[in-house]
Protein backbone atom coordinates (compact mmCIF):
# COMPACT_ATOMS: atom_id res chain seq x y z
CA UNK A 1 84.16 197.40 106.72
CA UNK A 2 86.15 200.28 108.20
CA UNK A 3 84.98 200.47 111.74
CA UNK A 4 86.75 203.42 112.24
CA UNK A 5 85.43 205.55 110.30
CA UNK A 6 82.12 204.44 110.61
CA UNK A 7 82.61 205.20 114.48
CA UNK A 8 83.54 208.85 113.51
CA UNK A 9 80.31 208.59 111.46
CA UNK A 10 78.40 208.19 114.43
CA UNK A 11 80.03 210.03 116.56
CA UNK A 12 79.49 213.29 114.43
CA UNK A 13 76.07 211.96 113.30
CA UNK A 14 75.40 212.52 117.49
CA UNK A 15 74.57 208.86 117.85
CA UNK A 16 73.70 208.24 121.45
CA UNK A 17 74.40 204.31 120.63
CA UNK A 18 76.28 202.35 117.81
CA UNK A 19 75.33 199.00 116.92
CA UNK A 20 77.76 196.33 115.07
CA UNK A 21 76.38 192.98 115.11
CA UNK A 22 77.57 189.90 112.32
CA UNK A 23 75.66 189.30 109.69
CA UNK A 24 73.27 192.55 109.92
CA UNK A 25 74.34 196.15 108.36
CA UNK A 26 75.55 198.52 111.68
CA UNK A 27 72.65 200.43 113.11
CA UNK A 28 72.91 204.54 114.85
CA UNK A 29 70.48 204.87 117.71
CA UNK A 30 69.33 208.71 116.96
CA UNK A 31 66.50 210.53 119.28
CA UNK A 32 65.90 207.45 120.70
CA UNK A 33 64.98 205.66 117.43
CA UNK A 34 67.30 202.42 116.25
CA UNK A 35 68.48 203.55 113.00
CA UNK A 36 69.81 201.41 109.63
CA UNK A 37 73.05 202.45 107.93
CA UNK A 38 73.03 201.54 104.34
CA UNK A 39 75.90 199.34 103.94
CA UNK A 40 76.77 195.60 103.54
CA UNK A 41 76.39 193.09 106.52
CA UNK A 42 79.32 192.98 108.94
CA UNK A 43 81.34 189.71 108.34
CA UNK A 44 81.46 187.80 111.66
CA UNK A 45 85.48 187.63 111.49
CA UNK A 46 86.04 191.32 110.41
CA UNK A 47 84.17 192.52 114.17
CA UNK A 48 85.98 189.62 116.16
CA UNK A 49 89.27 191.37 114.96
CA UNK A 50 88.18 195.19 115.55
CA UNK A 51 86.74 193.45 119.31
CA UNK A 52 90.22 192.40 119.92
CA UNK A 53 92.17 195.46 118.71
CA UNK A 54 90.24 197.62 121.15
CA UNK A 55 89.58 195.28 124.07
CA UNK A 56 91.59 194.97 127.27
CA UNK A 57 94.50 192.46 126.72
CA UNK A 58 92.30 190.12 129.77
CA UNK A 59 89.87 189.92 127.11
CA UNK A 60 91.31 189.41 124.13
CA UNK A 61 93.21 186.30 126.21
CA UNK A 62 90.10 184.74 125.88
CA UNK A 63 87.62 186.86 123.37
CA UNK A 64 85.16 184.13 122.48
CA UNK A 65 84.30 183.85 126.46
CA UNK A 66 84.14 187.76 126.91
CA UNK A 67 81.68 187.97 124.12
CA UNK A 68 79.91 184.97 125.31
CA UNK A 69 79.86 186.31 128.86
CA UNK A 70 78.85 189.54 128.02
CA UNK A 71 81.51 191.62 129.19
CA UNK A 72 81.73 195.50 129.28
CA UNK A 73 84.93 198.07 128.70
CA UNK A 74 86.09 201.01 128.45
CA UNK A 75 88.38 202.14 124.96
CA UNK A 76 89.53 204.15 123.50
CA UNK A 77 89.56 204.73 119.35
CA UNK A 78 92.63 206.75 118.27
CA UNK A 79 91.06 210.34 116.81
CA UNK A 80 87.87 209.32 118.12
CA UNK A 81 87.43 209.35 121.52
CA UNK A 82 86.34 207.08 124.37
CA UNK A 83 83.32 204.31 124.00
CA UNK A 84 81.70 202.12 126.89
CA UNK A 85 81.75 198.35 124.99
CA UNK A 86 79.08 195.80 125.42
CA UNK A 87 80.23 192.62 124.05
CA UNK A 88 77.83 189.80 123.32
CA UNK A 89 76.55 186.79 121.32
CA UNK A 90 73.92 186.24 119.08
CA UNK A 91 73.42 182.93 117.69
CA UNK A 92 76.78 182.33 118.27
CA UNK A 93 77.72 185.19 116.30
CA UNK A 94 79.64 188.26 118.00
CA UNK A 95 77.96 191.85 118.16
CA UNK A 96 78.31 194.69 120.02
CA UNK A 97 77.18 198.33 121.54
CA UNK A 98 79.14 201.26 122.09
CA UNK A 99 78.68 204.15 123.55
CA UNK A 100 80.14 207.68 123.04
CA UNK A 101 81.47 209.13 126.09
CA UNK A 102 82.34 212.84 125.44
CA UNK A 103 85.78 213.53 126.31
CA UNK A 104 84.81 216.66 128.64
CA UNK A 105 82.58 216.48 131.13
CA UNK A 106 79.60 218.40 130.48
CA UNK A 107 78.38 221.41 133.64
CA UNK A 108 74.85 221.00 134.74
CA UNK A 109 73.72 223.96 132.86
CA UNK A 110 75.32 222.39 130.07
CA UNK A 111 72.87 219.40 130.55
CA UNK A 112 70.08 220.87 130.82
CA UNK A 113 69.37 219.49 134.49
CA UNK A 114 67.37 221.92 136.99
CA UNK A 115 69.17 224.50 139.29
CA UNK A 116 68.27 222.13 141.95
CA UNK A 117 70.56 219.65 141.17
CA UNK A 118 73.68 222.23 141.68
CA UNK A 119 72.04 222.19 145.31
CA UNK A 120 72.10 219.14 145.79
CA UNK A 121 75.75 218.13 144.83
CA UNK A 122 76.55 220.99 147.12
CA UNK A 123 75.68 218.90 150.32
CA UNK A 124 79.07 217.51 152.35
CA UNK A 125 77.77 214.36 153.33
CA UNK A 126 74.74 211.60 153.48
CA UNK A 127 73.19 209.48 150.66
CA UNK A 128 72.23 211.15 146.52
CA UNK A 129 70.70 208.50 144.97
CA UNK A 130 70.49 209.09 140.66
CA UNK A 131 67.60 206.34 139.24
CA UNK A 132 66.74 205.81 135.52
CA UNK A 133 66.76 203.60 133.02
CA UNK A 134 69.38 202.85 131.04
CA UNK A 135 70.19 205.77 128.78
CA UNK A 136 68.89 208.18 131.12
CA UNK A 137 71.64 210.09 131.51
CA UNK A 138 72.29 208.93 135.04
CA UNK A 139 76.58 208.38 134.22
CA UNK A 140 76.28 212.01 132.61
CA UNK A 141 74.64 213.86 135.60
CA UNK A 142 76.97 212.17 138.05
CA UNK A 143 79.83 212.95 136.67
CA UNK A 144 78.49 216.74 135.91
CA UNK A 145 77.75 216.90 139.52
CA UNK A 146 81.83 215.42 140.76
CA UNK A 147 83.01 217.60 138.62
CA UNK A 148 81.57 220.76 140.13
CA UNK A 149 83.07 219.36 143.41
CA UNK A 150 86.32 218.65 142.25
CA UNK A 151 86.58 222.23 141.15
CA UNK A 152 85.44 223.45 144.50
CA UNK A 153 87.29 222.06 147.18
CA UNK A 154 90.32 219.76 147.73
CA UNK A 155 88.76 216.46 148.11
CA UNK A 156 89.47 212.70 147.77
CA UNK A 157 86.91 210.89 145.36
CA UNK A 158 86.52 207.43 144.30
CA UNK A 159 83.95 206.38 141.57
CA UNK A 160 83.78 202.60 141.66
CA UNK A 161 82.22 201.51 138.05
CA UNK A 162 81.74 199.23 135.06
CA UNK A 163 83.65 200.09 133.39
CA UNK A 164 85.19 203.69 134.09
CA UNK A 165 83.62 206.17 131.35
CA UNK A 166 84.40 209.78 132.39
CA UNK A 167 88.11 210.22 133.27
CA UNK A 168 88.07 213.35 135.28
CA UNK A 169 90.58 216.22 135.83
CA UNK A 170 92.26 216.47 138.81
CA UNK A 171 91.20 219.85 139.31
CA UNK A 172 91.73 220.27 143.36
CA UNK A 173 91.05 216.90 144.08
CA UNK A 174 92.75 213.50 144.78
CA UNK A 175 90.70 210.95 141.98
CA UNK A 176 90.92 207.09 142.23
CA UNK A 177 88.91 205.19 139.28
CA UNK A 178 88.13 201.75 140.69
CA UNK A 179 86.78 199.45 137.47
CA UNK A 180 84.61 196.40 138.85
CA UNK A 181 86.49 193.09 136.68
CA UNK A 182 89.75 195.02 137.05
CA UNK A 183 89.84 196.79 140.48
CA UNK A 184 87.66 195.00 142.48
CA UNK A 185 85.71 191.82 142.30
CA UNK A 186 82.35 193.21 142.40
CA UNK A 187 80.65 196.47 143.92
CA UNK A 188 80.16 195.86 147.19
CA UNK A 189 83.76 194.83 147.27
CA UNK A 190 84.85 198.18 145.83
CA UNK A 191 82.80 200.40 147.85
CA UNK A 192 84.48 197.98 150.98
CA UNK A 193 87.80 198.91 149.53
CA UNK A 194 86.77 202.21 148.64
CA UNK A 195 86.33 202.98 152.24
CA UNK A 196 89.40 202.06 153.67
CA UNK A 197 91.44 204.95 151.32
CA UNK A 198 90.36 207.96 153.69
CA UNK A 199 87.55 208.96 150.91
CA UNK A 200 85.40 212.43 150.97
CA UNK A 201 82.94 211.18 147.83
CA UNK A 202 82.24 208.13 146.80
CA UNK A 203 80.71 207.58 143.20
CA UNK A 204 78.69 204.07 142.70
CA UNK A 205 77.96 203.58 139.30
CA UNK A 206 75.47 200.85 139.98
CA UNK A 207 73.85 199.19 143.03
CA UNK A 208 73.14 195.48 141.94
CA UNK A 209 72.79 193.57 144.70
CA UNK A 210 72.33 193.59 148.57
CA UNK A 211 75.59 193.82 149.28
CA UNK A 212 76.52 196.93 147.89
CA UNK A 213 73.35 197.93 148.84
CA UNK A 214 74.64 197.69 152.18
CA UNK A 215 77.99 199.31 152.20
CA UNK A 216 76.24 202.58 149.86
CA UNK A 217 74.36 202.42 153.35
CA UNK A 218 77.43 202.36 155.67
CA UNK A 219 79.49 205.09 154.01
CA UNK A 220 76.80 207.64 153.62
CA UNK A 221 76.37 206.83 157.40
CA UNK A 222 79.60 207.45 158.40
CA UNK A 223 79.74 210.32 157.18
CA UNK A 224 80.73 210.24 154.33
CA UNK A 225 79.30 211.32 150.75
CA UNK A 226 77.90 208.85 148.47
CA UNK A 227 76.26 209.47 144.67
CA UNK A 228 74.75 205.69 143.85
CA UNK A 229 73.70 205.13 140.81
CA UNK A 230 70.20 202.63 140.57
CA UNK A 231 67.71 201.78 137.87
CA UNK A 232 64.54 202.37 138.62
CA UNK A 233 61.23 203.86 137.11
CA UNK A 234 60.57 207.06 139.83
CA UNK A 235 62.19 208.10 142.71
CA UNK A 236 59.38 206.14 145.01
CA UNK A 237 60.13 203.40 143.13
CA UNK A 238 63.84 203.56 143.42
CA UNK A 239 63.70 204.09 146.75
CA UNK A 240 61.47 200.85 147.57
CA UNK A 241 63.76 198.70 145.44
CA UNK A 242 66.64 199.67 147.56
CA UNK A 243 64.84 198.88 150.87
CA UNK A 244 63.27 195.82 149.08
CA UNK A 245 67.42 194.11 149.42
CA UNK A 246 66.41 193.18 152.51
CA UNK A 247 64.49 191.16 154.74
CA UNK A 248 63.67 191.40 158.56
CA UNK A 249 65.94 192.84 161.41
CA UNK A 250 68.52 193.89 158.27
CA UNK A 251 65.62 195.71 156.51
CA UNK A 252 64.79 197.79 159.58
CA UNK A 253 68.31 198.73 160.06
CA UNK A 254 68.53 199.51 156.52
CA UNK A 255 65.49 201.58 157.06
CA UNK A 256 66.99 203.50 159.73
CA UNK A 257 70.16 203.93 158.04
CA UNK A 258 68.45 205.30 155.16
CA UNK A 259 66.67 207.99 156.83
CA UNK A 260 69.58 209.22 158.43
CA UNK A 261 71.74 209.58 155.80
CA UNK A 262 69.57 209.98 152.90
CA UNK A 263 69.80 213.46 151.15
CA UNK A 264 67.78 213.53 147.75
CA UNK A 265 67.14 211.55 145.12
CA UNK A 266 67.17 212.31 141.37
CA UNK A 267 64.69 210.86 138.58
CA UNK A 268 65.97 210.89 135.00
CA UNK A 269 64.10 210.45 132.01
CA UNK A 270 65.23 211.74 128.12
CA UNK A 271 62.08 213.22 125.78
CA UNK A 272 63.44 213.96 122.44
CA UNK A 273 62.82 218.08 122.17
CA UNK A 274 61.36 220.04 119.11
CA UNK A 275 65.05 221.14 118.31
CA UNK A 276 66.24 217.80 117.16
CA UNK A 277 68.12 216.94 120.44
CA UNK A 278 67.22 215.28 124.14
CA UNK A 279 66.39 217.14 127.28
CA UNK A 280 66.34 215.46 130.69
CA UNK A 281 62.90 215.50 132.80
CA UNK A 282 63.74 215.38 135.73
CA UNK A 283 61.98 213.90 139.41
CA UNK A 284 63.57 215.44 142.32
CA UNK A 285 62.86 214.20 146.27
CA UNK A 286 64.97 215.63 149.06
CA UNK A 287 65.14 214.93 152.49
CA UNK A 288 63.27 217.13 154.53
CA UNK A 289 61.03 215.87 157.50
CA UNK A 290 57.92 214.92 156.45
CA UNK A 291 59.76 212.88 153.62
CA UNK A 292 61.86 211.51 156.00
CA UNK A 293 59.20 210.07 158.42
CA UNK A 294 57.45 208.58 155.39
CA UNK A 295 60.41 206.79 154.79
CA UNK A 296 60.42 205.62 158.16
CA UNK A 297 57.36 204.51 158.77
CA UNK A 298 57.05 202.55 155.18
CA UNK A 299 54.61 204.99 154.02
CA UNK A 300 56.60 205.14 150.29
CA UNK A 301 53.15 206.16 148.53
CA UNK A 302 52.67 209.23 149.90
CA UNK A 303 55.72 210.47 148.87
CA UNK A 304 54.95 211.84 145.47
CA UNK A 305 52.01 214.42 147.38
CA UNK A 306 55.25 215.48 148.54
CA UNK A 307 56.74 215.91 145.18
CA UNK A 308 53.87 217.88 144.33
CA UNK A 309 54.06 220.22 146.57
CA UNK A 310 58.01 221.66 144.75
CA UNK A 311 59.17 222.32 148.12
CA UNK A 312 63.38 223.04 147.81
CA UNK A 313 63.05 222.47 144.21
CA UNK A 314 61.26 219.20 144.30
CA UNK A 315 58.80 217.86 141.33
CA UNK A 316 57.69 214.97 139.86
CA UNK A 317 58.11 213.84 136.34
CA UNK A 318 54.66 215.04 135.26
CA UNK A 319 55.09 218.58 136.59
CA UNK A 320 58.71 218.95 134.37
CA UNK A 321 57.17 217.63 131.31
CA UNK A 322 54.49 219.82 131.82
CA UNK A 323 56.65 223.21 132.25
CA UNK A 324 59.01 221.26 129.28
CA UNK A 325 56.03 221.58 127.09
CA UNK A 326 54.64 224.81 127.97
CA UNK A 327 58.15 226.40 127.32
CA UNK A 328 57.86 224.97 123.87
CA UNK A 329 60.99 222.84 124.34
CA UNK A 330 59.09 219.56 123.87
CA UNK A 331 55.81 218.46 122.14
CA UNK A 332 52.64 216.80 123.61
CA UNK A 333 52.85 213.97 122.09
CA UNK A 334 56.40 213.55 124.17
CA UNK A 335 55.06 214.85 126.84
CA UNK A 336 52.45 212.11 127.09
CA UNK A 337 54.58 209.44 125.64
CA UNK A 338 57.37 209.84 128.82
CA UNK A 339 54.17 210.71 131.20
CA UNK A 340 53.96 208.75 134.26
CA UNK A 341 49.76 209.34 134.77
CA UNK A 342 49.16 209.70 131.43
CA UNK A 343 45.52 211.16 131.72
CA UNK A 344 46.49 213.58 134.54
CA UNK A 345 48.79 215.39 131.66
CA UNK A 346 46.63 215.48 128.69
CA UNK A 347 44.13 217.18 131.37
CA UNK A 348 46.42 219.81 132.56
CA UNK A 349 48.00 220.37 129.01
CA UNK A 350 44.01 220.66 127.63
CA UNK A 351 43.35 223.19 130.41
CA UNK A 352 46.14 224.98 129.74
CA UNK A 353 45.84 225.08 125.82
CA UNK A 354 42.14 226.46 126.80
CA UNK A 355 43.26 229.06 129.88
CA UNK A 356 45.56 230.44 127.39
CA UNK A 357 42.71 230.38 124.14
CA UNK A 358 40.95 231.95 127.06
């Protein structure tokens, strides 16, 4: 088949995902929902040659290993645009995921994302944490919030990722891409490097382990601002994964490290709106006090009372799909679908629907 063109296909179809896999016809993810393409099965040889015109050359060295190993790239498609690549295997046969990444970075407003958020990316220094799962539109909101920075003031930035999606303008600042597999061994080795090039923002794009746990940690306390990228269901969640890296005496340094450099933390989730497209929801903490001595003192599950209250634009997830569906951007059945107390929504939404029959 013509991969090309059924790339372009996608692309202007708005797929968030395209899926080529041997010996299945290609699939579109569209509003969420895996899609089938009518068209013949893709011959096992035909995507092992489009792999290995639009892989890195370290890759194509050694293609059956990359797929087998599951590797991930950047490339570009020639009157296309840019994709994020996931290679891998299936029954020993190749397939693989790309991802559309637009070729201008999109504004906050642009995104849909709260005024809060604009706020946020205003701070100089400390800790931004951005949890989701994967397709929440975490990559998308961090680069939306460098690139209001960039434009700002003159500043030296280094996004340390894998692979690099947005390539940014230089605008007024200095930009160094770091790619983990290319750049740096792993993430807590390019945040270590990262630090040593006299940086103003750092940009994780994913905090695996323990070790780049802890160097996220030592930046943002040095002063120093760091957007970290983690997956995670809530923000309360999030932030009890990244304290749950360590163990003992490390943990309660963590801790303390932590609350003094943590500024906010920002909750993704997509709901598929009435108008055909997606719109964020979106769980905001920041770090005022009260949040901070919860932290502290390990009392994570009060937190989201916290939330409630929308102090400096926080909310919780429930509370945006709530206003999300009383705008008439999204339906109740979304609403309760992405809900994170399910029956605590369909109570509000019913009185609601009756205050307003009222």
């Amino acid at each position: 088949m013509n991969f090309q063109q059924f790339l372009k296909f996608g692309v202007d179809q708005g797929a968030s995902d395209i899926h080529l896999q041997a010996g299945s016809s290609p699939r579109l993810r569209l509003g969420g929902l895996v899609r089938n393409v009518e068209s013949p099965a893709i011959i096992a040889s035909e995507l092992r040659q489009f792999a290995a015109e639009i892989a890195p050359k370290r890759f194509v060295d050694d293609l059956d290993q990359a797929i087998a190993a599951g590797s991930v790239f950047s490339a570009g498609v020639e009157q296309i645009g840019r994709f994020r690549v996931k290679l891998y295997s299936s029954l020993g046969e190749p397939g693989m995921v790309l991802r559309h990444v637009p070729a201008v970075v999109r504004t906050i407003e642009e995104l849909n994302l709260p005024p809060v958020v604009r706020d946020i990316a205003g701070v100089r220094r400390g800790l931004v944490l951005v949890t989701g799962r994967s397709g929440s539109g975490r990559t998308a909101t961090l680069a939306a919030m460098v690139d209001l920075i960039i434009g700002a003031r003159p500043v030296k930035v280094v996004t340390i990722e894998r692979p690099v999606e947005f390539l940014h303008a230089k605008k007024n600042a200095l930009i160094t891409h770091m790619e983990v597999g290319l750049d740096a061994p792993s993430f807590g080795e390019g945040v270590a490097q990262a630090l040593e090039q006299d940086p103003d923002v750092l940009v994780v794009g994913d905090v695996p382990d323990a070790a780049t746990m802890r160097m996220v940690l030592q930046g943002a306390d040095a002063g120093r601002l760091v957007f970290a990228a983690c997956a995670g269901p809530d923000v309360v969640q999030t932030l009890d994964r990244c304290l749950g890296l360590f163990t003992g005496d490390e943990r309660r340094t963590a801790n303390a490290q932590l609350v003094a450099s943590l500024e906010a933390v920002i909750g993704l989730r997509l709901a598929n709106a009435k108008d055909g497209g997606r719109r964020p929801v979106v769980e905001v903490l920041r770090a005022m006090p009260l949040i901070t001595m919860c932290i502290r003192e390990g009392r994570l599950n009060e937190l989201g009372n916290y939330l409630a209250g929308r102090q400096l634009g926080m909310q919780r997830f429930d509370q945006h799909l709530i206003d999300l569906q009383q705008a008439g951007l999204i339906s109740g059945t979304e609403a309760m679908r992405l809900a994170s107390n399910m029956e605590a929504v369909a109570t509000e939404l019913r009185g609601l629907r009756q205050a307003a029959g009222g």
